[in-house]
Protein backbone atom coordinates (compact mmCIF):
# COMPACT_ATOMS: atom_id res chain seq x y z
CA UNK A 1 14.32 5.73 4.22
CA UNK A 2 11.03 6.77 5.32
CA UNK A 3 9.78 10.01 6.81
CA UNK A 4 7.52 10.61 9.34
CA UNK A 5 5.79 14.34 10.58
CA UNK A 6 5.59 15.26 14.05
CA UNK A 7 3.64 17.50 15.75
CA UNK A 8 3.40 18.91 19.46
CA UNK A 9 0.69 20.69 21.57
CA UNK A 10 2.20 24.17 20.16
CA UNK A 11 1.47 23.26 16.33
CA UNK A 12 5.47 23.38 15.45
CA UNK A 13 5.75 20.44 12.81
CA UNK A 14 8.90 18.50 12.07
CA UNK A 15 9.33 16.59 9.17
CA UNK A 16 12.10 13.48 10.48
CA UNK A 17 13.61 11.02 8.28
CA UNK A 18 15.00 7.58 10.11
CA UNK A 19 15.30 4.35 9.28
CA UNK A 20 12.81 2.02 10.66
CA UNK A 21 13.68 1.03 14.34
CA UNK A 22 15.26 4.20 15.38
CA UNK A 23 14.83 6.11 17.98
CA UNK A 24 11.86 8.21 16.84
CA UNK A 25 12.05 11.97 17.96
CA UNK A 26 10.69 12.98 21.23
CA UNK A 27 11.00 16.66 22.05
CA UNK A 28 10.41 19.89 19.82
CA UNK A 29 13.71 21.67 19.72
CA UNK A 30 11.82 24.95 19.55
CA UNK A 31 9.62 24.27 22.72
CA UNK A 32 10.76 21.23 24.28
CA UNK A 33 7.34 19.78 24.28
CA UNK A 34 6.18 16.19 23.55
CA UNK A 35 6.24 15.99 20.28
CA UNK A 36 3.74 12.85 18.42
CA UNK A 37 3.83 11.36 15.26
CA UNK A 38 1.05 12.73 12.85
CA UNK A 39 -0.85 9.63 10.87
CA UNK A 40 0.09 10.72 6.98
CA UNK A 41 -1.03 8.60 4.05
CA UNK A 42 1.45 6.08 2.32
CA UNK A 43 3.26 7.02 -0.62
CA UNK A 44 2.67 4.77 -3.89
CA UNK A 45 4.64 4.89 -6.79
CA UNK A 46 2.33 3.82 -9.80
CA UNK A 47 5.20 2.58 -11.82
CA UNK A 48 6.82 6.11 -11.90
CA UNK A 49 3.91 8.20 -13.48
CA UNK A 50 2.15 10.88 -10.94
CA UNK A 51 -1.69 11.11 -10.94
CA UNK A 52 -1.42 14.26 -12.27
CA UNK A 53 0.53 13.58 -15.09
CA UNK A 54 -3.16 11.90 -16.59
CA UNK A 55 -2.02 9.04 -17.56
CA UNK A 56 -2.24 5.35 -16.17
CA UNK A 57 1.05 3.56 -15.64
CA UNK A 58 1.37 0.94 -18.37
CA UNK A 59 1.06 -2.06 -15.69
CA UNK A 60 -2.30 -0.09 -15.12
CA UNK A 61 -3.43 0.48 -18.55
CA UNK A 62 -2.71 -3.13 -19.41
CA UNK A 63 -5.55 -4.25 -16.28
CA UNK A 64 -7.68 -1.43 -17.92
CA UNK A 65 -7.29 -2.68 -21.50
CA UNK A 66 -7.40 -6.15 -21.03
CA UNK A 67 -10.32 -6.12 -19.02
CA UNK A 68 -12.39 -8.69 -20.48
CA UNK A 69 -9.54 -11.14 -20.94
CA UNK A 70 -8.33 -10.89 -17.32
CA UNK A 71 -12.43 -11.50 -16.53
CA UNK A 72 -11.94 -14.63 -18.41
CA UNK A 73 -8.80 -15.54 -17.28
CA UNK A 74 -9.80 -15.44 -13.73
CA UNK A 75 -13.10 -17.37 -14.14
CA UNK A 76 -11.36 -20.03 -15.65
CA UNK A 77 -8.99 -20.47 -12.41
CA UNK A 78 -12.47 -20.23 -10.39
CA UNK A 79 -13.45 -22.76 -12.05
CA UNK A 80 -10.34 -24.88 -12.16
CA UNK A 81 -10.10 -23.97 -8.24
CA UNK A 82 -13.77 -25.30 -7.66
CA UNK A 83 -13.07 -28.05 -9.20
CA UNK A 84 -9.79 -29.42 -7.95
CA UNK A 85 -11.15 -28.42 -4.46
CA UNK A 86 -14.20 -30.65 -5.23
CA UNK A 87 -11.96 -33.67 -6.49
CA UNK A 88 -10.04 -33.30 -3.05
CA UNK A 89 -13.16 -33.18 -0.88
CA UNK A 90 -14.28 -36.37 -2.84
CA UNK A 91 -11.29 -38.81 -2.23
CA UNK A 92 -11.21 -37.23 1.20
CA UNK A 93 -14.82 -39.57 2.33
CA UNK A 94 -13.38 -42.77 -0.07
């Protein structure tokens, strides 16, 4: 369930948790101002490890490793791509 942080005209912040299509809160219980959702930054969880721990997540360390293969890789489907798009555009004007 997500979280979102609110925040009115008197700085009181409320951390709310509610499923998506709720009924978002509206008032500050302290104040009974306005209260308006504050933009935060999405949470990603890089395959359970925290940036701090160091360390890249193995799906991460594999991209990092195999770096030169996955160069390859994907120039090869370029140029498979490229081509098949060319043999398309071709018996398209027959």
């Amino acid at each position: 369930m997500p979280y979102y942080t609110y925040l009115d005209p008197n700085k009181h912040e409320r951390i709310e948790y509610h499923p998506y299509g709720s009924t978002p809160l509206t008032t500050c219980p302290d104040c009974g101002e306005v209260m308006w959702r504050k933009p935060t930054a999405p949470r990603i969880n890089w395959n359970g490890l925290k940036p701090s721990q160091g360390e890249f997540s193995p799906a991460v360390r594999n991209l990092v490793n195999n770096e030169q293969e996955n160069r390859e890789k994907y120039q090869e489907k370029k140029a498979d791509y490229e081509r098949r798009k060319r043999d398309l555009q071709s018996q398209a004007y027959v």
